[in-house]
N, C-alpha and C. Protein backbone atom coordinates (compact mmCIF):
# COMPACT_ATOMS: atom_id res chain seq x y z
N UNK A 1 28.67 51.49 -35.24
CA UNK A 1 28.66 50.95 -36.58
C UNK A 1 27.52 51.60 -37.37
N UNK A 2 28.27 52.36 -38.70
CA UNK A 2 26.71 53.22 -39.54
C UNK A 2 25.78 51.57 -39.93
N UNK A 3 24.53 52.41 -40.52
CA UNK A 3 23.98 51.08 -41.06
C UNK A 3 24.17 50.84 -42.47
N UNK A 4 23.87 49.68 -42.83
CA UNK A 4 24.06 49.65 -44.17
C UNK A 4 23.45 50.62 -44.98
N UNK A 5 23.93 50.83 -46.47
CA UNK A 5 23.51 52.30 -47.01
C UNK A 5 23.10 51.24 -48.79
N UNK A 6 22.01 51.51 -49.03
CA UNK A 6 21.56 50.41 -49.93
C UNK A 6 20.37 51.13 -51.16
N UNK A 7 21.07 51.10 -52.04
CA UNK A 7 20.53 52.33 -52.99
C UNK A 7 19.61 51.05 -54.36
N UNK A 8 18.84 52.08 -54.96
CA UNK A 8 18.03 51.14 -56.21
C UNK A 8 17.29 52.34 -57.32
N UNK A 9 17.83 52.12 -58.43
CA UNK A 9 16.85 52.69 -59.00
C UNK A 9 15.61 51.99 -59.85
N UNK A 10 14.30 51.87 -59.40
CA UNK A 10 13.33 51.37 -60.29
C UNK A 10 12.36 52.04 -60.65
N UNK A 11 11.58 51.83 -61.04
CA UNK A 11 10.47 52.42 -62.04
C UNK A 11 9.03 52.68 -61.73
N UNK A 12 9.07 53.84 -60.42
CA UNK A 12 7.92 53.46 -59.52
C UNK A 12 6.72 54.12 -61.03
N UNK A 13 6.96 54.79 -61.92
CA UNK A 13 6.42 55.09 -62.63
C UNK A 13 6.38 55.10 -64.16
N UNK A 14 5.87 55.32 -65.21
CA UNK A 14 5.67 54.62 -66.16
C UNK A 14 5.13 53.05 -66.54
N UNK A 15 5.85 52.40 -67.74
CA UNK A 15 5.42 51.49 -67.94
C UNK A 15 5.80 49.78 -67.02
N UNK A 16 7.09 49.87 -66.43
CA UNK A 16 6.80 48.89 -65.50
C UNK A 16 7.49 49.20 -64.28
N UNK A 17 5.92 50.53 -64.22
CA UNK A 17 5.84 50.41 -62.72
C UNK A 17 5.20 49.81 -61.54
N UNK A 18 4.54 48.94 -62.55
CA UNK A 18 3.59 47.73 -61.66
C UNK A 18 5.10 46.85 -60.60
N UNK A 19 6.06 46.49 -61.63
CA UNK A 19 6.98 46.00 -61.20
C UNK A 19 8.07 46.48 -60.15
N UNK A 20 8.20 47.58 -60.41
CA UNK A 20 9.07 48.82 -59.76
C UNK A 20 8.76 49.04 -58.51
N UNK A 21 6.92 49.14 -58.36
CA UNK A 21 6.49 49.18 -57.06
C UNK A 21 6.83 47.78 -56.05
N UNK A 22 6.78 47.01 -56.73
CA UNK A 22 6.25 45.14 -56.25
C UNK A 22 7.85 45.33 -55.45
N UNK A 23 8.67 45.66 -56.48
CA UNK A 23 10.40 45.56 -55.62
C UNK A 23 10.77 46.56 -54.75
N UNK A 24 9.68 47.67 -54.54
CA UNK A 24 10.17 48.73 -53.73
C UNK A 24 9.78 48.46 -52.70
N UNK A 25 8.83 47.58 -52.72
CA UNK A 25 8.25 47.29 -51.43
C UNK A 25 9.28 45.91 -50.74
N UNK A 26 9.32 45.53 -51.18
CA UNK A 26 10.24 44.47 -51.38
C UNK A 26 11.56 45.00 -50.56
N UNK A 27 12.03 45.67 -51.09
CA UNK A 27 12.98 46.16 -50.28
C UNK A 27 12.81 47.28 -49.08
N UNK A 28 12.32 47.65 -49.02
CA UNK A 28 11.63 48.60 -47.84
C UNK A 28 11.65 47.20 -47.01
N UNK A 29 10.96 46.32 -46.68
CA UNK A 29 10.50 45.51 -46.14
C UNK A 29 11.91 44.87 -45.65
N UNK A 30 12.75 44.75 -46.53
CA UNK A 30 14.14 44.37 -45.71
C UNK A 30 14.93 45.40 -45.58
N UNK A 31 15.07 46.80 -45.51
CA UNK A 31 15.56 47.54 -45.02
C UNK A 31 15.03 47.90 -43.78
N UNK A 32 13.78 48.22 -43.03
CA UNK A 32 13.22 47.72 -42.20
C UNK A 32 13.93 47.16 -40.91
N UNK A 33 13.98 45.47 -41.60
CA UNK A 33 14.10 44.51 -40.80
C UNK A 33 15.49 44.37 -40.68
N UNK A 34 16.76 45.02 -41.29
CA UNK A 34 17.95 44.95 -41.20
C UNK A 34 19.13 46.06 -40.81
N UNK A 35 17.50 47.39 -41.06
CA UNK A 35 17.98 48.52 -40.30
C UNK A 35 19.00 49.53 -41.19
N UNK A 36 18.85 48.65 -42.69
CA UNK A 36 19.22 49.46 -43.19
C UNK A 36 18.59 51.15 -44.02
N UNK A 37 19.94 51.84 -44.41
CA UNK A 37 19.36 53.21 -45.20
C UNK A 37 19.05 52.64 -46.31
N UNK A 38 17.61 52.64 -46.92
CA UNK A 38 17.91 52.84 -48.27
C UNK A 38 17.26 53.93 -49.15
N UNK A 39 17.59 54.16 -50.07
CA UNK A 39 17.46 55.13 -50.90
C UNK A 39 17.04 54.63 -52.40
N UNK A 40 15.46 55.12 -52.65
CA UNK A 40 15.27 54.41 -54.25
C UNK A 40 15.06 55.77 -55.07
N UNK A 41 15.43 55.53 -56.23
CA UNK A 41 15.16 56.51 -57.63
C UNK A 41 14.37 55.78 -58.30
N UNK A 42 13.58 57.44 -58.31
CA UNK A 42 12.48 56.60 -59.79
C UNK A 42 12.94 56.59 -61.20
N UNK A 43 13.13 55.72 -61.72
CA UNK A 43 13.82 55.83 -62.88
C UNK A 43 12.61 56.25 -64.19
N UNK A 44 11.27 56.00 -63.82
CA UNK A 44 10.31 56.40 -64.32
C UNK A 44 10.54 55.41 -65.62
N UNK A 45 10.70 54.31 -65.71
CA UNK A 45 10.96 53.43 -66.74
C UNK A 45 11.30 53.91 -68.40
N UNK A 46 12.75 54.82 -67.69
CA UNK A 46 13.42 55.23 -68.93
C UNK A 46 15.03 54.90 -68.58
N UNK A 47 15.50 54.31 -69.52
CA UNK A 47 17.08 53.13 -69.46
C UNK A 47 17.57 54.53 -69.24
N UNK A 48 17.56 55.55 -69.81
CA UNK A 48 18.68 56.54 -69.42
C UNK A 48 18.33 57.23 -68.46
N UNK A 49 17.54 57.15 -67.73
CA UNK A 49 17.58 57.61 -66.43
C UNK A 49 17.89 56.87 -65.19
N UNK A 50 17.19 55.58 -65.93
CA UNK A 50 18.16 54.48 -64.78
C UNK A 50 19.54 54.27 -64.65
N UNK A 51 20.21 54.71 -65.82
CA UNK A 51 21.82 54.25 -66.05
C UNK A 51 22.07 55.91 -65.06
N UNK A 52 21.86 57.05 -65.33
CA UNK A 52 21.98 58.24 -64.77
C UNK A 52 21.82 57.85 -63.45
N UNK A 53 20.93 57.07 -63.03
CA UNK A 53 20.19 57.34 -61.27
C UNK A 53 21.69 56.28 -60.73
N UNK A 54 21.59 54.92 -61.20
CA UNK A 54 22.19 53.76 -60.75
C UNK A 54 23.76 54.34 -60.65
N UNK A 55 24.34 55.28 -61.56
CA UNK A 55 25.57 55.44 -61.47
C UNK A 55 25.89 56.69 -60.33
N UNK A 56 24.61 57.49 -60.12
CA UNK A 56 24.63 58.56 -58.99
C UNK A 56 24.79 57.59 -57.28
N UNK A 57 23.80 56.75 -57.48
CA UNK A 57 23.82 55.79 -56.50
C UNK A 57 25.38 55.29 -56.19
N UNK A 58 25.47 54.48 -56.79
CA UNK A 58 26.76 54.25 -56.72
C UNK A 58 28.08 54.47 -56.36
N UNK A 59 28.12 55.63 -55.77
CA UNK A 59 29.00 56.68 -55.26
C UNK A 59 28.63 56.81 -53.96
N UNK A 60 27.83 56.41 -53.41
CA UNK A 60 27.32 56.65 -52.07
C UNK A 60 26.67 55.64 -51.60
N UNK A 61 26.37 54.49 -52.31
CA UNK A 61 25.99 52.84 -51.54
C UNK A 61 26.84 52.05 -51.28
N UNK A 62 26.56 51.14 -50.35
CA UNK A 62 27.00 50.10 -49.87
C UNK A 62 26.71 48.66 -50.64
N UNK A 63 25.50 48.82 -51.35
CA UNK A 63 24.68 47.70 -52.11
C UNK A 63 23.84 48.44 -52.85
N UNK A 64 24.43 48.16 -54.35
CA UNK A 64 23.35 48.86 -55.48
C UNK A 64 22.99 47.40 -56.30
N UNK A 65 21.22 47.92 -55.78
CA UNK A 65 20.37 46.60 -56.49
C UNK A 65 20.13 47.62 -58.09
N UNK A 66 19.95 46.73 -58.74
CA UNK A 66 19.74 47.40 -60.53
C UNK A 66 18.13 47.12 -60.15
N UNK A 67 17.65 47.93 -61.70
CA UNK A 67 16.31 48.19 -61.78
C UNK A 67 15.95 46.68 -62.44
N UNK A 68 14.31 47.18 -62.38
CA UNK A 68 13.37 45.70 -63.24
C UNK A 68 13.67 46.10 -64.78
N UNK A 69 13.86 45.08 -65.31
CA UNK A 69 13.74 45.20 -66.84
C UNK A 69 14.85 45.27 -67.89
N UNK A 70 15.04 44.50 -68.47
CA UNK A 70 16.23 44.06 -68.92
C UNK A 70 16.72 45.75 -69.91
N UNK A 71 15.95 46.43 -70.40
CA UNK A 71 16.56 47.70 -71.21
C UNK A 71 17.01 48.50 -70.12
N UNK A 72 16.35 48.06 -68.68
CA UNK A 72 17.51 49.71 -68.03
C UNK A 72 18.18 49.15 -67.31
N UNK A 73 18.32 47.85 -67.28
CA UNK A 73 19.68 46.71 -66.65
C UNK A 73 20.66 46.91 -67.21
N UNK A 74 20.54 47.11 -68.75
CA UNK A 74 21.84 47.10 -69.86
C UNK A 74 22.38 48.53 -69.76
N UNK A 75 21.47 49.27 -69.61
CA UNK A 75 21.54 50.73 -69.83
C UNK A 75 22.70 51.19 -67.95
N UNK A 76 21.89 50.11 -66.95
CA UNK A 76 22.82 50.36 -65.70
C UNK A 76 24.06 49.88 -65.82
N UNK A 77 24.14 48.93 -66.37
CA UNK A 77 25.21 48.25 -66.59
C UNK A 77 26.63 49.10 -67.19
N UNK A 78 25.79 49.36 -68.25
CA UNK A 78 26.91 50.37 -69.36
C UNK A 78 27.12 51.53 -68.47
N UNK A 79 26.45 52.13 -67.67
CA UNK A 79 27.11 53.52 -66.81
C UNK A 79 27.82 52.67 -65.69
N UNK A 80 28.45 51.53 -65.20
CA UNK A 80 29.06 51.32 -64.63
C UNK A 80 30.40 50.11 -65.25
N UNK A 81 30.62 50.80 -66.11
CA UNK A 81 31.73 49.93 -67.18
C UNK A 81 32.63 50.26 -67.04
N UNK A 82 33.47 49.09 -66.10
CA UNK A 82 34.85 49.95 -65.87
C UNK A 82 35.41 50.60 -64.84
N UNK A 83 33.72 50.46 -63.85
CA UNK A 83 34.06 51.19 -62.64
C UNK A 83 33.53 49.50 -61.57
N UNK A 84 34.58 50.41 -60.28
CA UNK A 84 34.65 49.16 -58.97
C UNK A 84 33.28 49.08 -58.84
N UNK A 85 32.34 49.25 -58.63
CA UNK A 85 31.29 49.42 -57.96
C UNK A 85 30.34 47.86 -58.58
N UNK A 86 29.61 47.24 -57.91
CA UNK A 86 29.19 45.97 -57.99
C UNK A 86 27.36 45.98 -58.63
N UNK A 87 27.00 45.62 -59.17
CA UNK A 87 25.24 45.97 -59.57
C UNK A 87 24.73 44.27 -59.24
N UNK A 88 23.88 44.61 -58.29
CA UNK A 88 22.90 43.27 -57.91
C UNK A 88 22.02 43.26 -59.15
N UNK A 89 21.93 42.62 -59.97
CA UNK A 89 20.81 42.05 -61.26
C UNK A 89 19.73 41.53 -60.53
N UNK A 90 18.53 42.02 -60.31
CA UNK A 90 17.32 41.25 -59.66
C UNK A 90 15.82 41.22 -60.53
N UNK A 91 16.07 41.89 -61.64
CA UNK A 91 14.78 42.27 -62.62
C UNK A 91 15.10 42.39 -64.14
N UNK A 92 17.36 41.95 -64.85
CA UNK A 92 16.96 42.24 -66.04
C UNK A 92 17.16 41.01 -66.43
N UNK A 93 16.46 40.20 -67.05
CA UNK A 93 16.71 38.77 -67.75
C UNK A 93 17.46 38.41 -68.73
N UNK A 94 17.14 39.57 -70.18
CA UNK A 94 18.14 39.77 -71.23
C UNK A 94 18.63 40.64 -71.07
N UNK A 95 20.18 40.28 -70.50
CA UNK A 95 21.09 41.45 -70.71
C UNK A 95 22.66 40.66 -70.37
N UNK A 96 23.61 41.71 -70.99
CA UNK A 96 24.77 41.58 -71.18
C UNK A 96 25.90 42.63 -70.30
N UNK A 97 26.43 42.40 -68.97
CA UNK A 97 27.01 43.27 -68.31
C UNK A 97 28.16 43.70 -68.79
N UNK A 98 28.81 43.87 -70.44
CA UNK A 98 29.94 44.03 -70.52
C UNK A 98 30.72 44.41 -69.48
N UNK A 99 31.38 44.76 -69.54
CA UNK A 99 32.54 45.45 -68.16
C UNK A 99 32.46 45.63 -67.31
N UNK A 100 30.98 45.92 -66.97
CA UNK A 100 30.47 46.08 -66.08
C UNK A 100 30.75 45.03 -64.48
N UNK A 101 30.62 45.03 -63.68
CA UNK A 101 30.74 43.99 -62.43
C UNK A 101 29.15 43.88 -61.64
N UNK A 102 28.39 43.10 -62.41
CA UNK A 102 27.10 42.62 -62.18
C UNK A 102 26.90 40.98 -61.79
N UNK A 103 26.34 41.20 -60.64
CA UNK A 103 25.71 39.96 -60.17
C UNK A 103 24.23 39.72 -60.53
N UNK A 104 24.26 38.18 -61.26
CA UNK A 104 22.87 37.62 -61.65
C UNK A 104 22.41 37.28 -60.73
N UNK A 105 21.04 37.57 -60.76
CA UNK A 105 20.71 36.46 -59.16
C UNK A 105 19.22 36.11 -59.92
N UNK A 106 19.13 36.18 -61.15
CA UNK A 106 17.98 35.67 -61.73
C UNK A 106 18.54 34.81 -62.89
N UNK A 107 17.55 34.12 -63.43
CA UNK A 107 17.73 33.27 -64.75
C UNK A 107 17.64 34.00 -66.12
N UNK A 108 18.81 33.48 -67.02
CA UNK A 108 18.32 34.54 -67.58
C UNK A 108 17.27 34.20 -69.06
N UNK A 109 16.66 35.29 -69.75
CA UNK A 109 15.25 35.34 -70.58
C UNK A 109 15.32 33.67 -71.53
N UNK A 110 16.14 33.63 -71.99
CA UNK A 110 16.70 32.15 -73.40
C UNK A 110 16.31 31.26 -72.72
N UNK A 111 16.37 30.92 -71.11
CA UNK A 111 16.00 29.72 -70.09
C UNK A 111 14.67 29.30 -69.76
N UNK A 112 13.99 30.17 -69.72
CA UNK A 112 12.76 30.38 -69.82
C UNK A 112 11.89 29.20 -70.07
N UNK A 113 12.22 29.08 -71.08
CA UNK A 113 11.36 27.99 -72.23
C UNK A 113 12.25 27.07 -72.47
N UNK A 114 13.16 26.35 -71.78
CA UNK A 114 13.71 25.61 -71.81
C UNK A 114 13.46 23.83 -72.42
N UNK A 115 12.03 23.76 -71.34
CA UNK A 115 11.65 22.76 -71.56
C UNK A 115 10.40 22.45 -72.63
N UNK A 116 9.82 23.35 -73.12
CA UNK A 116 8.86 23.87 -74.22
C UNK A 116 8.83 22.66 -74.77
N UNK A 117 9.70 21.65 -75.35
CA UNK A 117 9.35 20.39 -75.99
C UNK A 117 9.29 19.33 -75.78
N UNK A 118 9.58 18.89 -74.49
CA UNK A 118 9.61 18.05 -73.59
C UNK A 118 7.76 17.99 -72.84
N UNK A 119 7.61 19.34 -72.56
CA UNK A 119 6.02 19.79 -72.31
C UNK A 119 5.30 19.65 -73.18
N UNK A 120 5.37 19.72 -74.53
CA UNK A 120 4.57 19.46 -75.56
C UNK A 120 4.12 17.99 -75.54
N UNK A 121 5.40 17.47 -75.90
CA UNK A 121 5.74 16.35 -75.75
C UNK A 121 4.53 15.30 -75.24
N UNK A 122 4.70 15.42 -73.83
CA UNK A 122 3.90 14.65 -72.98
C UNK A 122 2.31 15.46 -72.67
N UNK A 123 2.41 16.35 -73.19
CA UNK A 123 0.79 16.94 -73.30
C UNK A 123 0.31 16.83 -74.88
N UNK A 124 1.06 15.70 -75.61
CA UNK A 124 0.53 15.30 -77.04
C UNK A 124 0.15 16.39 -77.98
N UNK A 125 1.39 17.38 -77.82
CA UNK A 125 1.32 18.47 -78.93
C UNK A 125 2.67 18.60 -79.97
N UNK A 126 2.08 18.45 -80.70
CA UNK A 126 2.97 18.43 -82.01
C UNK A 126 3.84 19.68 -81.79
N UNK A 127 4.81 19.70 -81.62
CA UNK A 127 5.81 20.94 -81.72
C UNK A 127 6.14 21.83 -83.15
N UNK A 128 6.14 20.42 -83.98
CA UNK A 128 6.09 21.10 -85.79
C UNK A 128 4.85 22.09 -85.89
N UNK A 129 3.67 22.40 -85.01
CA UNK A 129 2.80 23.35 -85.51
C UNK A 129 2.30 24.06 -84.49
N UNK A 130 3.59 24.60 -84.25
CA UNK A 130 3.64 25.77 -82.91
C UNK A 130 3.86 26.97 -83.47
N UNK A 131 3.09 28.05 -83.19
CA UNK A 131 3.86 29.31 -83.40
C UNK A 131 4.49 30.15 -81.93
N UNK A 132 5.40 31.02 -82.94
CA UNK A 132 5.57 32.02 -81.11
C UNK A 132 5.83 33.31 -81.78
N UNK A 133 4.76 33.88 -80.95
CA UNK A 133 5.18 35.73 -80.98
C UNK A 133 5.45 36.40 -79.91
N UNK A 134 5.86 36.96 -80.23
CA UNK A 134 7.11 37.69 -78.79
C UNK A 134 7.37 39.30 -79.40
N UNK A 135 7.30 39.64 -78.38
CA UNK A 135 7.46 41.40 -78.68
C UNK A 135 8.80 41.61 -79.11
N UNK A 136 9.03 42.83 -79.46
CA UNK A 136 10.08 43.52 -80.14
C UNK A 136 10.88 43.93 -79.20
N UNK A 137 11.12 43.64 -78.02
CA UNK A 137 12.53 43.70 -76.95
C UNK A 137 13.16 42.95 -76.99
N UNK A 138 14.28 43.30 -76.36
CA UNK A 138 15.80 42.18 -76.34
C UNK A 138 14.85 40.77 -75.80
N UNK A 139 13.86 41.32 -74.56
CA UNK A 139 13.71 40.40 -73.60
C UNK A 139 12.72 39.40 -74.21
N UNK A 140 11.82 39.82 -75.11
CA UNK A 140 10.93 39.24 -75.86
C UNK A 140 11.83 38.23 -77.14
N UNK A 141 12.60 38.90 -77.69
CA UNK A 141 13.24 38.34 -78.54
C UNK A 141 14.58 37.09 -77.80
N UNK A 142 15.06 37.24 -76.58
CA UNK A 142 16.03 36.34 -75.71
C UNK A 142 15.03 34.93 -75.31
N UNK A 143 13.59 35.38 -74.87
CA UNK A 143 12.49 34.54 -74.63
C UNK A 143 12.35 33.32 -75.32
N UNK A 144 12.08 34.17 -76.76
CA UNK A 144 11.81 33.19 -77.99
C UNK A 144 13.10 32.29 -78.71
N UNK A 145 14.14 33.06 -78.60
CA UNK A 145 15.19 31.72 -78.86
C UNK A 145 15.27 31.06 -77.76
N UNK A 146 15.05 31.25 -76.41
CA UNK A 146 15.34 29.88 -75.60
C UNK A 146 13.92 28.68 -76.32
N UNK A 147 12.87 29.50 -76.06
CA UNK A 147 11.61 28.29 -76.80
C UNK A 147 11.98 28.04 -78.22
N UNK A 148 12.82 28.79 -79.46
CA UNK A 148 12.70 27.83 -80.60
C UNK A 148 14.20 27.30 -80.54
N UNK A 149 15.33 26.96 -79.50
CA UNK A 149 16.01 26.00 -79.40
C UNK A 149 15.36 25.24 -78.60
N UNK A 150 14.29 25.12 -77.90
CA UNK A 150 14.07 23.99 -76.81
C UNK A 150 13.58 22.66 -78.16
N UNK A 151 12.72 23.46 -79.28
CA UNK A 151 11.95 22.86 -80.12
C UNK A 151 13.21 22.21 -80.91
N UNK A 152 14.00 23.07 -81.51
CA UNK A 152 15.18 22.88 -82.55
C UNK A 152 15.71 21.92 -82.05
N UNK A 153 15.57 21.19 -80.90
CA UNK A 153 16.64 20.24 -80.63
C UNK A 153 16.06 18.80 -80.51
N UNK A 154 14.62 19.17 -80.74
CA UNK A 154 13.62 17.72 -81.08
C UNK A 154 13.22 18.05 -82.58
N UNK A 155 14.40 18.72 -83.84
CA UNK A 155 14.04 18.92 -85.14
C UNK A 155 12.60 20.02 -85.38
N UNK A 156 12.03 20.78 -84.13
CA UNK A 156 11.10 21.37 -84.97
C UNK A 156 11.54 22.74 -85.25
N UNK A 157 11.03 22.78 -86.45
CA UNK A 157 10.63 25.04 -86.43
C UNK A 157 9.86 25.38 -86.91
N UNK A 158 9.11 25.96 -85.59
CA UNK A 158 7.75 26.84 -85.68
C UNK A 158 7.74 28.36 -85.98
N UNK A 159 6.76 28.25 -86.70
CA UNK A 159 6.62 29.85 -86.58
C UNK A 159 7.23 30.87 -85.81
N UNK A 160 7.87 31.91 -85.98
CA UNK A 160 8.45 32.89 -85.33
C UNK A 160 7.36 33.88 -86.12
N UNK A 161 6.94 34.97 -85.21
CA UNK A 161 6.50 36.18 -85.69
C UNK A 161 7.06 37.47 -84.51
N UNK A 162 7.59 38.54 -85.03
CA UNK A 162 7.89 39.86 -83.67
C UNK A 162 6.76 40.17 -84.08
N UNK A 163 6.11 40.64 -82.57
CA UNK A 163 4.79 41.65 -83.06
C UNK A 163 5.14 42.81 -82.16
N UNK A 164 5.37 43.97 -83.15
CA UNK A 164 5.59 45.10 -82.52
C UNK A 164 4.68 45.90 -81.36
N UNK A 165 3.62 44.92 -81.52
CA UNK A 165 2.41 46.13 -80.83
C UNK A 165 1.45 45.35 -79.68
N UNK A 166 2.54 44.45 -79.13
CA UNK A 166 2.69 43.67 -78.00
C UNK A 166 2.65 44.68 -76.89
N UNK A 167 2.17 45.03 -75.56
CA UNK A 167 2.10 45.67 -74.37
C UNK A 167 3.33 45.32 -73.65
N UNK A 168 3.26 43.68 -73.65
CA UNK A 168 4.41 43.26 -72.88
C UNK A 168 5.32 42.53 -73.48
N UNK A 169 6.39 42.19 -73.27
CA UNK A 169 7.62 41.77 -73.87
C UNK A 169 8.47 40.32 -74.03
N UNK A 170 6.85 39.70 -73.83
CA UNK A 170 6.41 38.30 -73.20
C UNK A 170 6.75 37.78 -74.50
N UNK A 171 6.90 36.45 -74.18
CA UNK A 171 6.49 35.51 -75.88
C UNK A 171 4.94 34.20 -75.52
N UNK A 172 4.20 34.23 -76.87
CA UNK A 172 3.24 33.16 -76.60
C UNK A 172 3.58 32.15 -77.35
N UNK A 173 3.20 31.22 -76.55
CA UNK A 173 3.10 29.84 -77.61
C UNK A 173 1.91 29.32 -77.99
N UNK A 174 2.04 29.03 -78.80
CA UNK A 174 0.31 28.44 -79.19
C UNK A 174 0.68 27.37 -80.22
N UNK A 175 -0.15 26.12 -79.49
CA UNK A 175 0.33 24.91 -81.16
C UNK A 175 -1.16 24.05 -80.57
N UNK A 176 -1.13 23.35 -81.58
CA UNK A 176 -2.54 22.20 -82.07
C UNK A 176 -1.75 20.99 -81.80
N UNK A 177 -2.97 20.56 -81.32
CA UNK A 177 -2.65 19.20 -80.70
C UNK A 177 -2.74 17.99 -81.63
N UNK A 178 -1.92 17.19 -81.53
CA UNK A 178 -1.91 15.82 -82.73
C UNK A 178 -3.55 15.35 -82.56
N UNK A 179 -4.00 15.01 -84.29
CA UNK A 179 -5.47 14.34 -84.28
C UNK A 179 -6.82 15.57 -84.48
């Protein structure tokens, strides 16, 4: 019996290759222990090289895990639109597999902040004088509507600001406390 053959492209380099590394190891560690082949591409944290790597993969794995980060999730996604081949989702939060045949195995970015007013709430913070800034990605921007519906649904709306010149793709909250 061959062994399993288990392909990934992530981002041992560029900008999240902090992340890229964290999952390469990650999987090394159960290829290892399960004896499987695997094979990673650096996608060098560019969506079109990940959609390029993930769809090369694909032709020759047994199990193709997708990269970290919701822009080269979408970007893997779309080079496998239409085709049999299956994409494990383990790193993009905001994203949309059109046609694609992608398995979530994470939550996705809008969920996040789910409970944002409920937490306020009982930590005696006024939700009416919250702001949130969130970077200029899908994933930053998917973030912040899950936190300003968590609010919208106890009547508040806070501040929204995109700040383009965000590092990460995070959203903050920040509000003043009643009194």
């Amino acid at each position: 019996m061959r062994a399993l053959r288990v392909g990934a492209a992530l981002a041992l380099t560029g900008r999240d290759a902090p992340m890229g590394v964290q999952a390469a190891a990650g999987m090394r560690a159960f290829a290892r222990a399960r004896g499987a082949d695997l094979e990673i591409v650096d996608h060098m944290s560019e969506a079109g090289v990940a959609a390029r790597a993930v769809a090369a993969l694909a032709r020759r794995c047994d199990l193709l895990l997708g990269p970290y980060g919701s822009g080269a999730t979408r970007a893997a996604a779309a080079a496998l639109d239409g085709r049999p081949e299956v994409l494990w989702n383990h790193g993009g939060a905001a994203t949309d597999p059109g046609c694609a045949r992608v398995v979530d195995v994470i939550g996705p970015a809008h969920g996040y902040w789910a409970g944002l007013a409920d937490a306020l709430a009982r930590a005696g913070a006024d939700g009416a004088r919250t702001a949130h800034v969130h970077g200029p990605t899908g994933f930053g921007r998917a973030d912040a509507d899950g936190a300003l519906a968590s609010l919208a649904a106890r009547g508040r709306r806070p501040l929204t600001v995109s700040y383009t010149h965000l590092t990460l793709p995070t959203t903050l909250c920040m509000c003043r406390s009643r009194g």
